[in-house]
N, C-alpha and C. Protein backbone atom coordinates (compact mmCIF):
# COMPACT_ATOMS: atom_id res chain seq x y z
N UNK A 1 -54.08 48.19 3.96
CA UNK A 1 -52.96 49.04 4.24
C UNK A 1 -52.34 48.61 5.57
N UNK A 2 -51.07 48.40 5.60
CA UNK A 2 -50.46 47.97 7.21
C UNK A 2 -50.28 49.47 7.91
N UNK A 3 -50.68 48.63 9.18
CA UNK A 3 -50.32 49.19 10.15
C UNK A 3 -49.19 50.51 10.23
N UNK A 4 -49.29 52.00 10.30
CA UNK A 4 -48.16 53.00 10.10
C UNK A 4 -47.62 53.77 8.72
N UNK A 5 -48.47 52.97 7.95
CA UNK A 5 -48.26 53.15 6.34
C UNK A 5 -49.18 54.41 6.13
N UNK A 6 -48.40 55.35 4.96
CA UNK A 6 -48.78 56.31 4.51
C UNK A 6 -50.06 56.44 3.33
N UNK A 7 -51.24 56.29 3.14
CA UNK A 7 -51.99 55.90 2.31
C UNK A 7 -51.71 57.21 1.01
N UNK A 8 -51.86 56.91 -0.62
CA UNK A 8 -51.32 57.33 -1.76
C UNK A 8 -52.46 58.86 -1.40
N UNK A 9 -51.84 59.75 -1.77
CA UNK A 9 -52.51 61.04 -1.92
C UNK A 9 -53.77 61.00 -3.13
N UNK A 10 -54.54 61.15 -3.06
CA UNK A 10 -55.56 61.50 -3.86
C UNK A 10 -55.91 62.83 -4.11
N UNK A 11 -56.67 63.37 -5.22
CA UNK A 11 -57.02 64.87 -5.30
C UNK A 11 -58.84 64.41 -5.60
N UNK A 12 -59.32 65.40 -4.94
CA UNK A 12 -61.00 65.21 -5.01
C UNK A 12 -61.06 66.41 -5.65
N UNK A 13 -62.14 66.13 -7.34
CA UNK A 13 -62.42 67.85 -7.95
C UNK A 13 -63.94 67.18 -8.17
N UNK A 14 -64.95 68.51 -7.89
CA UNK A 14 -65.93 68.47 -7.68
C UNK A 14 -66.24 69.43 -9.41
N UNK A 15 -67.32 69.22 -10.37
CA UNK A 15 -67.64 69.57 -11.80
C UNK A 15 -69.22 70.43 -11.12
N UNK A 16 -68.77 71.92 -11.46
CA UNK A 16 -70.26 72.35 -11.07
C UNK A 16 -71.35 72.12 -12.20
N UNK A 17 -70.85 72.11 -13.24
CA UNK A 17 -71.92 71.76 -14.39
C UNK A 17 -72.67 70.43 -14.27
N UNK A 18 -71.69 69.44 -13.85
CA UNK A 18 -72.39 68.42 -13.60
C UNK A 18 -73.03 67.65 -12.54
N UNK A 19 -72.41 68.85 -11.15
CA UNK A 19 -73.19 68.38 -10.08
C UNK A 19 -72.41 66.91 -9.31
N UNK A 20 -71.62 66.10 -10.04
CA UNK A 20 -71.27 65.33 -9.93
C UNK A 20 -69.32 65.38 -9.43
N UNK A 21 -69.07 64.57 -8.68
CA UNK A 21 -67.15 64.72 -8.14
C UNK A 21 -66.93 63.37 -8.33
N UNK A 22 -65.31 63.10 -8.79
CA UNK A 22 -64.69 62.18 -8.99
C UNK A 22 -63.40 62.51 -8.42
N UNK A 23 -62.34 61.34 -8.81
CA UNK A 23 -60.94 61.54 -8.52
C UNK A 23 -60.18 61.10 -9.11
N UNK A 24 -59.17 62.10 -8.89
CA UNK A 24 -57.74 61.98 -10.08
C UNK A 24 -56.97 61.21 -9.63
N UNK A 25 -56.80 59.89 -9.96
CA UNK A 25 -55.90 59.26 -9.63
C UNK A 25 -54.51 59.48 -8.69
N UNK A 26 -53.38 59.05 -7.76
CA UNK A 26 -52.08 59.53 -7.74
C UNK A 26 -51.22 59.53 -8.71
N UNK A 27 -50.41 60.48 -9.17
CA UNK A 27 -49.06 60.64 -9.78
C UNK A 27 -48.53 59.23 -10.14
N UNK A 28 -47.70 58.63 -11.54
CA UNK A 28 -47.30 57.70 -11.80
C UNK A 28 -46.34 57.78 -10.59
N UNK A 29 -44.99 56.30 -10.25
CA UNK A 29 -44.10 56.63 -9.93
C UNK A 29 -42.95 57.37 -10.61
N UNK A 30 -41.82 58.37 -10.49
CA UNK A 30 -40.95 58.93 -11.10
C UNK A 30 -40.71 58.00 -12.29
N UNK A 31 -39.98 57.29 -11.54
CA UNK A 31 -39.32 56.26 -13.33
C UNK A 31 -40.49 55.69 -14.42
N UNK A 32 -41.72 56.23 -13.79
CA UNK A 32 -42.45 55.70 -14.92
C UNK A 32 -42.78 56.61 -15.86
N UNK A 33 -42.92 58.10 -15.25
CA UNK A 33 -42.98 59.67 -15.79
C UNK A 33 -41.53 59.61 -16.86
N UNK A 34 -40.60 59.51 -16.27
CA UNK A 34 -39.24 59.29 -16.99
C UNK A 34 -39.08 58.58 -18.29
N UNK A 35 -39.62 57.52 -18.25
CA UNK A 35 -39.85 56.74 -19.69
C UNK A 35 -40.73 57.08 -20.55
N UNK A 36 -41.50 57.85 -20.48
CA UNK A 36 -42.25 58.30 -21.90
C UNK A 36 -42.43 59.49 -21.83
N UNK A 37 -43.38 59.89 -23.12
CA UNK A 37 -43.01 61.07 -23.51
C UNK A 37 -43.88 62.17 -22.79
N UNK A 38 -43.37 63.45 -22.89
CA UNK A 38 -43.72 64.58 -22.15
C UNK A 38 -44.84 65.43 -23.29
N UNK A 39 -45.58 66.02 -22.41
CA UNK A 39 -46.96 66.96 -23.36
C UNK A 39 -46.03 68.00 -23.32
N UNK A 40 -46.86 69.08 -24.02
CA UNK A 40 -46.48 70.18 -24.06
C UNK A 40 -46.69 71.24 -22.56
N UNK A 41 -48.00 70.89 -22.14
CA UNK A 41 -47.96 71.49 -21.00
C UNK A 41 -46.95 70.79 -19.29
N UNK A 42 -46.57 69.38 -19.61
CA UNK A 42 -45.57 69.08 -18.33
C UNK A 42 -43.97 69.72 -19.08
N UNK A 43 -43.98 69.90 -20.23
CA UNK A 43 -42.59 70.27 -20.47
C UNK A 43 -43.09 72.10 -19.73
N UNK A 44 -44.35 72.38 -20.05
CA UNK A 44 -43.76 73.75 -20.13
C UNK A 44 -44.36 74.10 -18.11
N UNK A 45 -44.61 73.02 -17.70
CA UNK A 45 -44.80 73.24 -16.34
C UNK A 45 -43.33 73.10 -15.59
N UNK A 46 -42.71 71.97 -16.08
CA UNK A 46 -41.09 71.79 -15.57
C UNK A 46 -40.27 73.09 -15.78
N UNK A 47 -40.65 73.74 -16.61
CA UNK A 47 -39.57 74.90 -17.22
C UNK A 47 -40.23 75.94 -16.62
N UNK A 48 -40.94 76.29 -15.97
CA UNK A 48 -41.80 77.51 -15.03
C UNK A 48 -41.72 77.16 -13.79
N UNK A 49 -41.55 75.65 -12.97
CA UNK A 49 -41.12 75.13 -11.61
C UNK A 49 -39.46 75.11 -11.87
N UNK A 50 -38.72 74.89 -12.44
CA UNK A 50 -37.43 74.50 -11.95
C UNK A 50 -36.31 75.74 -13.15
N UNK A 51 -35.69 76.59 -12.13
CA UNK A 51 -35.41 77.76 -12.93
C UNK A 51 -33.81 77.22 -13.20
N UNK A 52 -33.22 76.59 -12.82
CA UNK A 52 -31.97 75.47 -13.75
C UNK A 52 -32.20 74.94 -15.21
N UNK A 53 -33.74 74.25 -15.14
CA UNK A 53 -33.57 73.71 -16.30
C UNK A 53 -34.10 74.91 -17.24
N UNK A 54 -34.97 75.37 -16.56
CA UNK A 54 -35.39 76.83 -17.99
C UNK A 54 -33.76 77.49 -18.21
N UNK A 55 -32.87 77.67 -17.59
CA UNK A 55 -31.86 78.12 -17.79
C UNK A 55 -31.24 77.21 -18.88
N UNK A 56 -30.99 76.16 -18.67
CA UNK A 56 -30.56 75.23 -19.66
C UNK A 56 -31.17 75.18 -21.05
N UNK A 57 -32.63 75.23 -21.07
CA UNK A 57 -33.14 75.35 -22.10
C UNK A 57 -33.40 76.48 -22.58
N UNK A 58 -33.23 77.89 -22.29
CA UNK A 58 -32.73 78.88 -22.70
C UNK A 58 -31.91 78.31 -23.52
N UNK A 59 -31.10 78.08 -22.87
CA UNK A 59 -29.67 78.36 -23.57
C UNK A 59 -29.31 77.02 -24.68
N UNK A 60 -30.35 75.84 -24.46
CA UNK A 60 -29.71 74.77 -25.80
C UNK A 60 -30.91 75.53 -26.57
N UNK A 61 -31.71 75.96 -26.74
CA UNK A 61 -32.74 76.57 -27.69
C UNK A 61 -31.91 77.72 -28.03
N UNK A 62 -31.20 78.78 -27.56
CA UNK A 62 -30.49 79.98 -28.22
C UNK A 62 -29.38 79.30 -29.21
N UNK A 63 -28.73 77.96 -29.02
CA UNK A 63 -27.40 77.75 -29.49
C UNK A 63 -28.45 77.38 -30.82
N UNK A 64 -29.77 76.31 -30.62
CA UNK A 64 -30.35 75.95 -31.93
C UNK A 64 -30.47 76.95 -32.91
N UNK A 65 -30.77 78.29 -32.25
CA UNK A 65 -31.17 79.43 -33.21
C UNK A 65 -29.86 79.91 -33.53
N UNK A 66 -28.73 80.07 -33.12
CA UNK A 66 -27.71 80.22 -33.40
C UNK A 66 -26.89 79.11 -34.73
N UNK A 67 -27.43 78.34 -34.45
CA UNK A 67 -26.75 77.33 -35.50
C UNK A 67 -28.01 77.20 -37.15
N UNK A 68 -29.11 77.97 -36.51
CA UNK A 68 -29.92 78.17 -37.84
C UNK A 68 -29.49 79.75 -38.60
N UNK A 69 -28.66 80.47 -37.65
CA UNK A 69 -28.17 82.11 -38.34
C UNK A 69 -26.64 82.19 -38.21
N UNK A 70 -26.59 81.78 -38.86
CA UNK A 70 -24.74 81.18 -38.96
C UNK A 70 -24.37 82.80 -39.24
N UNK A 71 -24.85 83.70 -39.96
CA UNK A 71 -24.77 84.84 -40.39
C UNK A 71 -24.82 85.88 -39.38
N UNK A 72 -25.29 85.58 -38.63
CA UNK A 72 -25.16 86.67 -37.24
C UNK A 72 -24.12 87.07 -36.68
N UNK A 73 -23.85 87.96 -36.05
CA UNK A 73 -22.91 88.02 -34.97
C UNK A 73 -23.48 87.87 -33.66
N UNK A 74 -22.79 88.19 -32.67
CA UNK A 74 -23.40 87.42 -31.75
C UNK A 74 -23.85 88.68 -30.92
N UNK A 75 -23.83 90.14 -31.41
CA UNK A 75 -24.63 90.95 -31.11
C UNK A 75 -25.65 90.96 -31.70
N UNK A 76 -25.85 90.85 -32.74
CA UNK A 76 -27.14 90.40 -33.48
C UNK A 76 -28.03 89.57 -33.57
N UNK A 77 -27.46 87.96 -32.90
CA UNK A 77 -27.74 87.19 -32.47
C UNK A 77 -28.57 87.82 -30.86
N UNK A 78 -28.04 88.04 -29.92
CA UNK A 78 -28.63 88.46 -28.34
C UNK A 78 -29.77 89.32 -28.99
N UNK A 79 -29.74 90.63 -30.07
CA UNK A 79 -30.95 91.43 -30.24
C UNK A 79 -32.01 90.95 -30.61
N UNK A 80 -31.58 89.94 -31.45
CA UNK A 80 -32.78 88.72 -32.04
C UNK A 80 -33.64 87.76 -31.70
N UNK A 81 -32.46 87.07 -30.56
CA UNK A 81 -32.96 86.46 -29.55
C UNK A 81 -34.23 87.03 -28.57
N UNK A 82 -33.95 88.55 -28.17
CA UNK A 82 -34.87 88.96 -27.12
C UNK A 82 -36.54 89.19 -27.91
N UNK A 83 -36.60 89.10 -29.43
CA UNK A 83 -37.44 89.32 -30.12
C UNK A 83 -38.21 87.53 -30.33
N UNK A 84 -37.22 86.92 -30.84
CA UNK A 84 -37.93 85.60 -31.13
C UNK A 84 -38.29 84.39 -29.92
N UNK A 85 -37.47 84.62 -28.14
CA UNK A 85 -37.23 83.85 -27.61
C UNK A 85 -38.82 83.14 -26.88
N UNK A 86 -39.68 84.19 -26.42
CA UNK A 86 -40.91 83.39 -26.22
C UNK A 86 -41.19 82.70 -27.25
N UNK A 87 -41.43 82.51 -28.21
CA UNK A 87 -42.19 81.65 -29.44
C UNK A 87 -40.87 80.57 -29.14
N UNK A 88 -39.89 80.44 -29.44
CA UNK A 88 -38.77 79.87 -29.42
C UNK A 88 -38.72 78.83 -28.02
N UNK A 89 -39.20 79.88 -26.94
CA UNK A 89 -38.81 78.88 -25.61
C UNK A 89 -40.68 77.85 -25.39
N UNK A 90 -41.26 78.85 -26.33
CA UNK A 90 -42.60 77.99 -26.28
C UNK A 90 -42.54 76.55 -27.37
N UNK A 91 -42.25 76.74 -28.24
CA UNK A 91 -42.31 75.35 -29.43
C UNK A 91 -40.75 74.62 -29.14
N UNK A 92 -39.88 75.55 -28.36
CA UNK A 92 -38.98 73.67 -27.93
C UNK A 92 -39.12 73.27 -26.96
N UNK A 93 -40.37 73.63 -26.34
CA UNK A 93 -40.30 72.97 -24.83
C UNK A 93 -40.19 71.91 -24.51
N UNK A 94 -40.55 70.88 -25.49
CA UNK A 94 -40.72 69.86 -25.49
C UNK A 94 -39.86 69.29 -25.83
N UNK A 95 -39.19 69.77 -26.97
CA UNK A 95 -37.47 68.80 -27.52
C UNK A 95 -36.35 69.71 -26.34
N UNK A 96 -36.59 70.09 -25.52
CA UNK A 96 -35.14 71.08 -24.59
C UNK A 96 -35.93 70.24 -23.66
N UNK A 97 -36.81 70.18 -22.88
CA UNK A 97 -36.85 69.42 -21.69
C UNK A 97 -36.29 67.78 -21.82
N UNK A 98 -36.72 67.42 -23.33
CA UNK A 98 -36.79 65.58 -23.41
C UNK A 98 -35.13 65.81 -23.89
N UNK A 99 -34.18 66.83 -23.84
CA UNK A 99 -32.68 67.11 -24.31
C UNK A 99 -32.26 66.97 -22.87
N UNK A 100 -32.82 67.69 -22.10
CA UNK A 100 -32.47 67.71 -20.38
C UNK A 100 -32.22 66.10 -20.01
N UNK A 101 -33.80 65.49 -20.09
CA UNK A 101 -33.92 64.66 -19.75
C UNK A 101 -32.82 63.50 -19.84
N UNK A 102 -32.30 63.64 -21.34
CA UNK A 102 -31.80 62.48 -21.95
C UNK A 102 -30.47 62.65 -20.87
N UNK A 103 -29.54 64.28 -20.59
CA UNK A 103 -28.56 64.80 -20.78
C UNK A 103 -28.69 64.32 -19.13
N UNK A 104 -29.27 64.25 -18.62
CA UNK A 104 -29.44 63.72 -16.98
C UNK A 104 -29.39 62.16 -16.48
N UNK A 105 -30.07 61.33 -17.51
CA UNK A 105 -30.05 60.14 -17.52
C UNK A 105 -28.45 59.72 -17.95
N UNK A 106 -27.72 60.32 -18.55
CA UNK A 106 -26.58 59.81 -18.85
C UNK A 106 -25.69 60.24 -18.14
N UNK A 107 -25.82 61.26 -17.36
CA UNK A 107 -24.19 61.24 -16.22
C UNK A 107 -25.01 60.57 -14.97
């Protein structure tokens, strides 16, 4: 390491069952996180840290459900919404964040 340089953060977790500690590697760099695909739990960690994009994905997940109840009105639609939106904001977490993603990379 030179001289003044910041050495990579490490995390130390210690396993009481096994008596034994290791370490978690550092964080990819950004653009490497960026190129592939997201779990279910970093989509649904991004959308509980950053209250823009849960806003966003609110709202491209309401238009999806909206475009599956063409039959609604859109009071009926909002009453429906407040009934189906956890299950809803839980199973697109993953296609609304990697929608973000794409929708960021291009402007």
């Amino acid at each position: 390491m030179a001289p003044g340089s910041v050495p990579e953060p490490t995390i130390r977790f210690f396993s009481s069952s096994a008596g034994r500690g290791g370490v978690i590697p550092p964080r990819p760099a950004l653009e490497k996180t960026m190129s592939r695909p997201i779990s279910m739990h970093e989509a649904r960690t991004a959308l509980n840290r950053d209250p823009e994009l849960r806003q966003w994905a609110e709202e491209f997940l309401k238009n999806k459900e909206r475009a599956a109840q063409p039959a609604m009105s859109d009071e009926e639609l909002d009453k429906h919404w407040l009934y189906v939106r956890p299950e809803r904001m839980h199973e697109g977490a993953i296609e609304a964040v990697g929608a973000y993603r794409q929708r960021t990379e291009e402007q």
